[in-house]
Structure formats: C-alpha cells, structure tokens
PDB file of N, CA and C in Angstrom:
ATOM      1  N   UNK A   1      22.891   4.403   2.122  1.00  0.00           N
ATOM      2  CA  UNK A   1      22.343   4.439   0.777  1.00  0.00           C
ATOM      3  C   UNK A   1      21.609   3.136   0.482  1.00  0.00           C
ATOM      4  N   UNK A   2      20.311   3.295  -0.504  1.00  0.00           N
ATOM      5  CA  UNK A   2      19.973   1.943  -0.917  1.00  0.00           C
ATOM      6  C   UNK A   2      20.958   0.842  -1.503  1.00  0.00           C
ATOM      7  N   UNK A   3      22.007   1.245  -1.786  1.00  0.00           N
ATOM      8  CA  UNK A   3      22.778  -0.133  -2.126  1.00  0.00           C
ATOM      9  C   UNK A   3      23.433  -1.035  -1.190  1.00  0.00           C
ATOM     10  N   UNK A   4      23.850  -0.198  -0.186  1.00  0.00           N
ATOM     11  CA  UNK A   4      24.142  -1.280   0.941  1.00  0.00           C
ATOM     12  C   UNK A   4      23.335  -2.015   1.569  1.00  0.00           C
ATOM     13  N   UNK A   5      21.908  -1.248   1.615  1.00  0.00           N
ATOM     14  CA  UNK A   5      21.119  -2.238   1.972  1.00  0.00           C
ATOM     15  C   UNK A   5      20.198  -3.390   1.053  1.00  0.00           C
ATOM     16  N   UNK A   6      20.443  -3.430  -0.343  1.00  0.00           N
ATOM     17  CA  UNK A   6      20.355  -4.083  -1.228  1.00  0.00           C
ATOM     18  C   UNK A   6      18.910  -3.912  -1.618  1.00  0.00           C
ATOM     19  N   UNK A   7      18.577  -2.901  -1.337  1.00  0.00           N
ATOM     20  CA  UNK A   7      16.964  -2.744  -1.974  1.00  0.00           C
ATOM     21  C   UNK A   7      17.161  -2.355  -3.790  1.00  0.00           C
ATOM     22  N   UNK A   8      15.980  -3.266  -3.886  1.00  0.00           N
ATOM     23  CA  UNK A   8      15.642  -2.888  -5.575  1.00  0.00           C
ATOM     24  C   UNK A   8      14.745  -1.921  -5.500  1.00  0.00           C
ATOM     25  N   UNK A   9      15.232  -0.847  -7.072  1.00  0.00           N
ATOM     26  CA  UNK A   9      14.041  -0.032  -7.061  1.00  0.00           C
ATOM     27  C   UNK A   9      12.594  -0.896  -7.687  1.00  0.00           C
ATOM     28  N   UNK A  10      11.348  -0.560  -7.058  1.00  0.00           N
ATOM     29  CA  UNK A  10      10.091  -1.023  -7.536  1.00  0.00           C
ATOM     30  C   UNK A  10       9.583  -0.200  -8.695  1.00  0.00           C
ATOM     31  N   UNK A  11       9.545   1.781  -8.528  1.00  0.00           N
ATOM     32  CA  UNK A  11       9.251   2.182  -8.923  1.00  0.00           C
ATOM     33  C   UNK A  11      10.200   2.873 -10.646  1.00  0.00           C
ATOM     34  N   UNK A  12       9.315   2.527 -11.851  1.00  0.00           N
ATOM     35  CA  UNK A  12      10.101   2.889 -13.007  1.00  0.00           C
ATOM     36  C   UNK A  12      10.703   4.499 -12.613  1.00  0.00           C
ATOM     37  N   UNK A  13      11.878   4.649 -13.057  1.00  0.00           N
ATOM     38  CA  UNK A  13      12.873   5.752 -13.555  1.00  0.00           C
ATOM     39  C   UNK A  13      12.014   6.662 -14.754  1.00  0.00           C
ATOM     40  N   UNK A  14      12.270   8.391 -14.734  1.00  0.00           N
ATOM     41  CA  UNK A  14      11.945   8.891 -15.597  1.00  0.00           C
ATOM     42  C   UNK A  14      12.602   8.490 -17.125  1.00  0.00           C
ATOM     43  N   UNK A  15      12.005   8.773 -17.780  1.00  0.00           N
ATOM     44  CA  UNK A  15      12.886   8.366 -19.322  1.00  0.00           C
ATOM     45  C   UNK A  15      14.172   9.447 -19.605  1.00  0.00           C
ATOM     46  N   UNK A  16      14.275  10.675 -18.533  1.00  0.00           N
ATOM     47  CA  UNK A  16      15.754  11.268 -18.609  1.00  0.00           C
ATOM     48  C   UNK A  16      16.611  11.258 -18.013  1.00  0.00           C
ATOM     49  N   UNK A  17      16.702   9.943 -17.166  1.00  0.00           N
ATOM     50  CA  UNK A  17      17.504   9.762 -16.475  1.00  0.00           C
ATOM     51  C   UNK A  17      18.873   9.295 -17.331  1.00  0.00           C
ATOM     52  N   UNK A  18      19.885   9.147 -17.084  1.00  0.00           N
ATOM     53  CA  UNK A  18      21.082   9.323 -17.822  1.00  0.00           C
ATOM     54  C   UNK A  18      21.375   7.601 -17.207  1.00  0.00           C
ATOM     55  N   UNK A  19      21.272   7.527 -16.396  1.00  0.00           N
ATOM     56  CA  UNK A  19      21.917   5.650 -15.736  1.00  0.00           C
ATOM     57  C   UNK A  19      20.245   5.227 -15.235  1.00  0.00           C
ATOM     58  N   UNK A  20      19.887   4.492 -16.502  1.00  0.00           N
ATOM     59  CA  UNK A  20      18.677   3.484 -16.169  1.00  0.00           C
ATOM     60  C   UNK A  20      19.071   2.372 -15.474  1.00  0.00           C
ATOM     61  N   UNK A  21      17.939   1.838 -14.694  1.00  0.00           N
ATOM     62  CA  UNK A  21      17.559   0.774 -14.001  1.00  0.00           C
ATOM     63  C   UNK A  21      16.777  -0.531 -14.077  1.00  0.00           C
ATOM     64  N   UNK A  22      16.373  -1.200 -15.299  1.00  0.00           N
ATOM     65  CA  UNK A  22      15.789  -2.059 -14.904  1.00  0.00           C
ATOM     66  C   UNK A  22      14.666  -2.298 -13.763  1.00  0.00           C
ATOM     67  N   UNK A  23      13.521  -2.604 -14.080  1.00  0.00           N
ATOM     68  CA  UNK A  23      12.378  -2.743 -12.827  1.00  0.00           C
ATOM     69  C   UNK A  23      11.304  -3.928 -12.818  1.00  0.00           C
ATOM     70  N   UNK A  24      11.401  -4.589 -12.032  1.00  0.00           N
ATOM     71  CA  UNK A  24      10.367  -6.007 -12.088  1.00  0.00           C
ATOM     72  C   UNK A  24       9.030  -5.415 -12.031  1.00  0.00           C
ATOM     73  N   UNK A  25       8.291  -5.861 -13.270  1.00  0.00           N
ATOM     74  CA  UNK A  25       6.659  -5.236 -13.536  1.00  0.00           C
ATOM     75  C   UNK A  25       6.086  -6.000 -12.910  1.00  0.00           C
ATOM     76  N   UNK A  26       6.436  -7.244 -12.332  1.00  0.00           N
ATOM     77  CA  UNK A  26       4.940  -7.688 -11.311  1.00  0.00           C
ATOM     78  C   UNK A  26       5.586  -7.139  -9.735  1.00  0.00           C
ATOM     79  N   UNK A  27       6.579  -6.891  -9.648  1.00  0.00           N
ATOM     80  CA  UNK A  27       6.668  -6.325  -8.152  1.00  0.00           C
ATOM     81  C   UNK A  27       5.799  -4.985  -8.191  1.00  0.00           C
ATOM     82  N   UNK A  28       6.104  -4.208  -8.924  1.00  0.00           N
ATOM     83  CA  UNK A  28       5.560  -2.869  -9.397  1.00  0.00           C
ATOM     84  C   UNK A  28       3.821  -2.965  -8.967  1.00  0.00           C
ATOM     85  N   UNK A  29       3.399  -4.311  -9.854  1.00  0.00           N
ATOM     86  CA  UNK A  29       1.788  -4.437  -9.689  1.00  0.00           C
ATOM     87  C   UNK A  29       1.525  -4.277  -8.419  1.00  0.00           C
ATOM     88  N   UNK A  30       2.897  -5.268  -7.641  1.00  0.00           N
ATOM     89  CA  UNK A  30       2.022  -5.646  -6.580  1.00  0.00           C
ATOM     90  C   UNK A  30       2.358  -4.365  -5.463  1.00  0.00           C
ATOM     91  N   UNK A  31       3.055  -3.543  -5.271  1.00  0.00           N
ATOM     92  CA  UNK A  31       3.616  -2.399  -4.849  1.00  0.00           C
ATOM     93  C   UNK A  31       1.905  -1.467  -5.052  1.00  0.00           C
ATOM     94  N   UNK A  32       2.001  -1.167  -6.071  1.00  0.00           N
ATOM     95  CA  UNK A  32       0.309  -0.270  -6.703  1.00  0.00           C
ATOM     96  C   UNK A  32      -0.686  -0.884  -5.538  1.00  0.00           C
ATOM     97  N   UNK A  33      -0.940  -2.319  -5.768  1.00  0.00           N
ATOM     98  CA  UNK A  33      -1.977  -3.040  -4.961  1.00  0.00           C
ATOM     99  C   UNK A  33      -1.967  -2.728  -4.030  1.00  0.00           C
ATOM    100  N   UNK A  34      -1.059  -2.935  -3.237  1.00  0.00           N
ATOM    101  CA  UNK A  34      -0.687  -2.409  -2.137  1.00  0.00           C
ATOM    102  C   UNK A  34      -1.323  -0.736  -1.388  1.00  0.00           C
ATOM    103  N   UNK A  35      -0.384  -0.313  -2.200  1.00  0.00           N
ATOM    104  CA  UNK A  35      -0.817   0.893  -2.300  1.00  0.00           C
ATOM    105  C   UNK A  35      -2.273   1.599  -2.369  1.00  0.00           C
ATOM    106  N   UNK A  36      -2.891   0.876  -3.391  1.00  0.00           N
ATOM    107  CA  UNK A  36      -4.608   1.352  -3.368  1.00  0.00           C
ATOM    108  C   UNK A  36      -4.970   0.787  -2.228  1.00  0.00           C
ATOM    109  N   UNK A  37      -4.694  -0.415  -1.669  1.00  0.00           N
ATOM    110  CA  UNK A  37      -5.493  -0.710  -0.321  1.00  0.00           C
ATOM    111  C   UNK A  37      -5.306  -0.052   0.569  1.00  0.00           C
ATOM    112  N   UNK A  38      -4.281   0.799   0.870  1.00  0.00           N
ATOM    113  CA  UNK A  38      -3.779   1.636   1.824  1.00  0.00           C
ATOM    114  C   UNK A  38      -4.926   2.522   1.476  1.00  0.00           C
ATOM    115  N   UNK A  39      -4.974   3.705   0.543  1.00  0.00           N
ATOM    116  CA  UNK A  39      -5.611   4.136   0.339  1.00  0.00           C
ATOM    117  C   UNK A  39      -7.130   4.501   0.349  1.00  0.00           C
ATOM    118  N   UNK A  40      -7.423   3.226   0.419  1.00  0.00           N
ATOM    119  CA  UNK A  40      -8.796   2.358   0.865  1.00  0.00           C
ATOM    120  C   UNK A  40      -9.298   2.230   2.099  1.00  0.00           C
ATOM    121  N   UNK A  41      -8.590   1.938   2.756  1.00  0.00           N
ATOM    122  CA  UNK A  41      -8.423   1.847   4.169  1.00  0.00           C
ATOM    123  C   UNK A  41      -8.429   3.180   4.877  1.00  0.00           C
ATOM    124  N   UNK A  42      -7.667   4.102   4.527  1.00  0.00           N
ATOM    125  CA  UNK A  42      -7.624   5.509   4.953  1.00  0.00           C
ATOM    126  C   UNK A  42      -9.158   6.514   4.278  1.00  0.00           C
ATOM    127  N   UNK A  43      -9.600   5.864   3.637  1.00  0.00           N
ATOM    128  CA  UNK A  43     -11.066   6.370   3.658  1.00  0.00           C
ATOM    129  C   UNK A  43     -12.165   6.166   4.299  1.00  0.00           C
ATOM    130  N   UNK A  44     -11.779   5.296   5.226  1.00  0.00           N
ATOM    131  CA  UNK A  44     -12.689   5.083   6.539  1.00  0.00           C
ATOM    132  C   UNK A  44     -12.212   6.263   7.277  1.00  0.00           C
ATOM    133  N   UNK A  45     -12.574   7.393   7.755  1.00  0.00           N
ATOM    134  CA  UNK A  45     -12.702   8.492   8.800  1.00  0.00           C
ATOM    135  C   UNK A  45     -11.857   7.634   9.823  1.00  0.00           C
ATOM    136  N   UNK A  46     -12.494   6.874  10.530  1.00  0.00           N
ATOM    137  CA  UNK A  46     -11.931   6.170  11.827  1.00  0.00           C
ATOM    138  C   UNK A  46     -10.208   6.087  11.300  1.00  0.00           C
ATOM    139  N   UNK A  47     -10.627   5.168  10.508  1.00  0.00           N
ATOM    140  CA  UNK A  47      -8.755   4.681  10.258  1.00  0.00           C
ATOM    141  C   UNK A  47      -8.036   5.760  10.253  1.00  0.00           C
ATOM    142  N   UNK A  48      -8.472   6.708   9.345  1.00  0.00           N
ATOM    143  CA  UNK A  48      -7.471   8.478   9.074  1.00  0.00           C
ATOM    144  C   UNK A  48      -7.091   8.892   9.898  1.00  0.00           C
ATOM    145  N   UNK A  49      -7.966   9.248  10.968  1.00  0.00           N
ATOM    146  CA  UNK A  49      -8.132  10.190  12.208  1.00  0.00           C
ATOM    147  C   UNK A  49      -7.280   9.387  13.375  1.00  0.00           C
ATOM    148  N   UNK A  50      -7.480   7.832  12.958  1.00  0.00           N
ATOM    149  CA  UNK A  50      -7.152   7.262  14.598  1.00  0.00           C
ATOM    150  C   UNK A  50      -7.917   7.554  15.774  1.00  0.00           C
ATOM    151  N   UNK A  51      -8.773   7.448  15.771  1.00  0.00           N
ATOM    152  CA  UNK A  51     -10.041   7.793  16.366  1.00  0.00           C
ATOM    153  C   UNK A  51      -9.543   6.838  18.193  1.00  0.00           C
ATOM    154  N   UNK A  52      -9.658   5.838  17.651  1.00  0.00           N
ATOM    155  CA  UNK A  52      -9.016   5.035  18.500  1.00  0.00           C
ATOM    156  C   UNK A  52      -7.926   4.939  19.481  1.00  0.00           C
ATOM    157  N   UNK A  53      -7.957   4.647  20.843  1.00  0.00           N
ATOM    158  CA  UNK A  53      -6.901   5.091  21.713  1.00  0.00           C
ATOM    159  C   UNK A  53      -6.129   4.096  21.861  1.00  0.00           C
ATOM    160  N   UNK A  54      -6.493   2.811  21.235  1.00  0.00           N
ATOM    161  CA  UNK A  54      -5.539   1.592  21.791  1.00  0.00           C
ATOM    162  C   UNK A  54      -5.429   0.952  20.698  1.00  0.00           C
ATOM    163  N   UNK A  55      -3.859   0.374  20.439  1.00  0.00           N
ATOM    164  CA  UNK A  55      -3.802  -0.268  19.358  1.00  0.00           C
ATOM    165  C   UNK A  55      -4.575  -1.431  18.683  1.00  0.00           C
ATOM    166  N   UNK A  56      -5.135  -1.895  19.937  1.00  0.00           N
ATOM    167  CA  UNK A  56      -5.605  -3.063  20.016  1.00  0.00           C
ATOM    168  C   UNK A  56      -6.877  -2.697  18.938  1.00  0.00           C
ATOM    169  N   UNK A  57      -7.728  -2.004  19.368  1.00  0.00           N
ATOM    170  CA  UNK A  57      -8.997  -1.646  18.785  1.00  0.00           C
ATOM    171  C   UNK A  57      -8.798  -1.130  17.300  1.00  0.00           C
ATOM    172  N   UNK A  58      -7.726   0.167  17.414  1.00  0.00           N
ATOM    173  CA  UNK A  58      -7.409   0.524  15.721  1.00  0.00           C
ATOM    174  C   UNK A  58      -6.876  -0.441  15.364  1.00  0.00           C
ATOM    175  N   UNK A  59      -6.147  -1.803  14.879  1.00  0.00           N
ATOM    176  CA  UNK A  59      -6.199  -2.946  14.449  1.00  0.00           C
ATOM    177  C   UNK A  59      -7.530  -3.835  14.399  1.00  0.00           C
ATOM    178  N   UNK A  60      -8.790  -3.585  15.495  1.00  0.00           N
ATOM    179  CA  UNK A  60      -9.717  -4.437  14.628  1.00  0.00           C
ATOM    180  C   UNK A  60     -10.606  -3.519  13.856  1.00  0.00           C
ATOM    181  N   UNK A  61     -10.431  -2.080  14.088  1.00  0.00           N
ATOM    182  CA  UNK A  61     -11.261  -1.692  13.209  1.00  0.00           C
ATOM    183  C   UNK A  61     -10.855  -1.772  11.471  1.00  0.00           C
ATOM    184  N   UNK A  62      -9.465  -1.913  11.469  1.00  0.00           N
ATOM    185  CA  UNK A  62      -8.610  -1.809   9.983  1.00  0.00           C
ATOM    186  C   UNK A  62      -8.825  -3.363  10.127  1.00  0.00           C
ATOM    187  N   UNK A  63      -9.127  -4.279  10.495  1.00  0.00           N
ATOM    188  CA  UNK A  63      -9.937  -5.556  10.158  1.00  0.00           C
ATOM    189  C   UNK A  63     -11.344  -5.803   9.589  1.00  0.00           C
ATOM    190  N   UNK A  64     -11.954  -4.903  10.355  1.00  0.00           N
ATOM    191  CA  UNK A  64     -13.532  -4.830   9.836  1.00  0.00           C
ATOM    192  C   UNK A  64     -13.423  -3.830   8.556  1.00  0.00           C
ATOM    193  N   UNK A  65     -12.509  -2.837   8.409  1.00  0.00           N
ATOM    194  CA  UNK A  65     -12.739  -2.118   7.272  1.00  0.00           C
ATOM    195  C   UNK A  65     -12.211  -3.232   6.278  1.00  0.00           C
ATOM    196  N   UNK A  66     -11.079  -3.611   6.441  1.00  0.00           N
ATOM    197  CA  UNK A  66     -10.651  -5.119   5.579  1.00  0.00           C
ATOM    198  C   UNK A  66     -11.594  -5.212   4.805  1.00  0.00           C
ATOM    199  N   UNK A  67     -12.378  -6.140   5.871  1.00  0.00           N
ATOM    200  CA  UNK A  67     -13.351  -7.199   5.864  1.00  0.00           C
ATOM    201  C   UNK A  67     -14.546  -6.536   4.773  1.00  0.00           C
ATOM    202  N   UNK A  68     -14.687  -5.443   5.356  1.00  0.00           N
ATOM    203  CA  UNK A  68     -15.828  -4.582   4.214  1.00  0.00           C
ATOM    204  C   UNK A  68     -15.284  -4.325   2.634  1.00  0.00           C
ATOM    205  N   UNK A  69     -14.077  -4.085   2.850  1.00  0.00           N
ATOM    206  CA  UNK A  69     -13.573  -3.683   1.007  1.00  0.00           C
ATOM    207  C   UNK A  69     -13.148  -4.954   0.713  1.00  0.00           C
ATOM    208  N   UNK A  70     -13.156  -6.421   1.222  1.00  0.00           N
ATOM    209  CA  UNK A  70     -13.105  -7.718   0.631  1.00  0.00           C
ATOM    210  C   UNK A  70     -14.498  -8.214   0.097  1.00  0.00           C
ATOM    211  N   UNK A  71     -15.291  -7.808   1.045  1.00  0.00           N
ATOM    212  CA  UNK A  71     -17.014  -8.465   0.579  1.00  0.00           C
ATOM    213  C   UNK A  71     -17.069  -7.413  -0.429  1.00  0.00           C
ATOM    214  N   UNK A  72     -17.214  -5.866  -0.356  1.00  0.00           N
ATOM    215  CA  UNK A  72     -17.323  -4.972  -1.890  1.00  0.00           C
ATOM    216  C   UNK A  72     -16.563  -5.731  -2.996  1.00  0.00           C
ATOM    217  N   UNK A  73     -15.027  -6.118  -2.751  1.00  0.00           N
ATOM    218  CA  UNK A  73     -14.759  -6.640  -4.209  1.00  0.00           C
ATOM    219  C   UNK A  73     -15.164  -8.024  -4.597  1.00  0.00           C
ATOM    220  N   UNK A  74     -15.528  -8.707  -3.874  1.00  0.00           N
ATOM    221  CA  UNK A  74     -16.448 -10.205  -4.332  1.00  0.00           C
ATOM    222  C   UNK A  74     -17.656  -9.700  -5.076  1.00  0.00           C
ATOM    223  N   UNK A  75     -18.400  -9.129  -4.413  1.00  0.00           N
ATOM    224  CA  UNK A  75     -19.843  -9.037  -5.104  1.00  0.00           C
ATOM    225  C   UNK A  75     -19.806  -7.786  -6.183  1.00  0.00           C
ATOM    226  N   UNK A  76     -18.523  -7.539  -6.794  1.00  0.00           N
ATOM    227  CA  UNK A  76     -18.177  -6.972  -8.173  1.00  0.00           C
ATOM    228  C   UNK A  76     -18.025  -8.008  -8.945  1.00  0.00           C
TER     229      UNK A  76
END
C-alpha cells in the first residue's frame, strides 16, 4: 500500500470523499508540468511510435524534441 511506502498523495481528493487528505499545491503544479511535457513530447510521431531501435537514438531524439519545445517556449 502507499503508506508503507510513504508516498504523498499529489493529486487533490474528490470533495466526497469521507477521510480527506491534505495536498501540497506547488507539488501538484509541478506534477501538471510535468505532465504537459510528457505530453508534448509524445506529439512528436517519432517519440509515440518509438520509431527508433536503440535506446541510444530514442533518447537523442526526446533531446532534440526537448530542445525544440524549449526554443518554442522562449520565443513566446
């Protein structure tokens, strides 16, 4: 169970839950962030598909895609 392994929940509880939880809102942010970059990343075809036969290469291509959705959010 998550308690033995001492994980906090990130994600807020419905409002009917009967035993609330408490949730850190900047972990949360940064969880989301996270999350959209994933997302981001998997919209490159290549990355989705794994196009790639060697790890080596699908790691620099999820570098160059990086690299591309870092220069898009600068020049916003």
């Amino acid at each position: 169970s998550m308690d033995r392994r001492d994980v906090l929940p990130v994600i807020p509880m419905r409002k009917s839950r009967k035993m609330r939880v408490g949730v850190n809102r900047s972990l949360y942010r940064l969880r989301n962030l996270v999350e959209r970059c994933f997302n981001k990343l998997k919209n490159a075809r290549r990355v989705a598909t794994r196009y790639d036969k060697t790890a080596e290469s699908f790691l620099g291509f999820i570098d160059i895609t990086s690299i591309r959705l870092w220069v898009r959010h600068l020049s916003t």
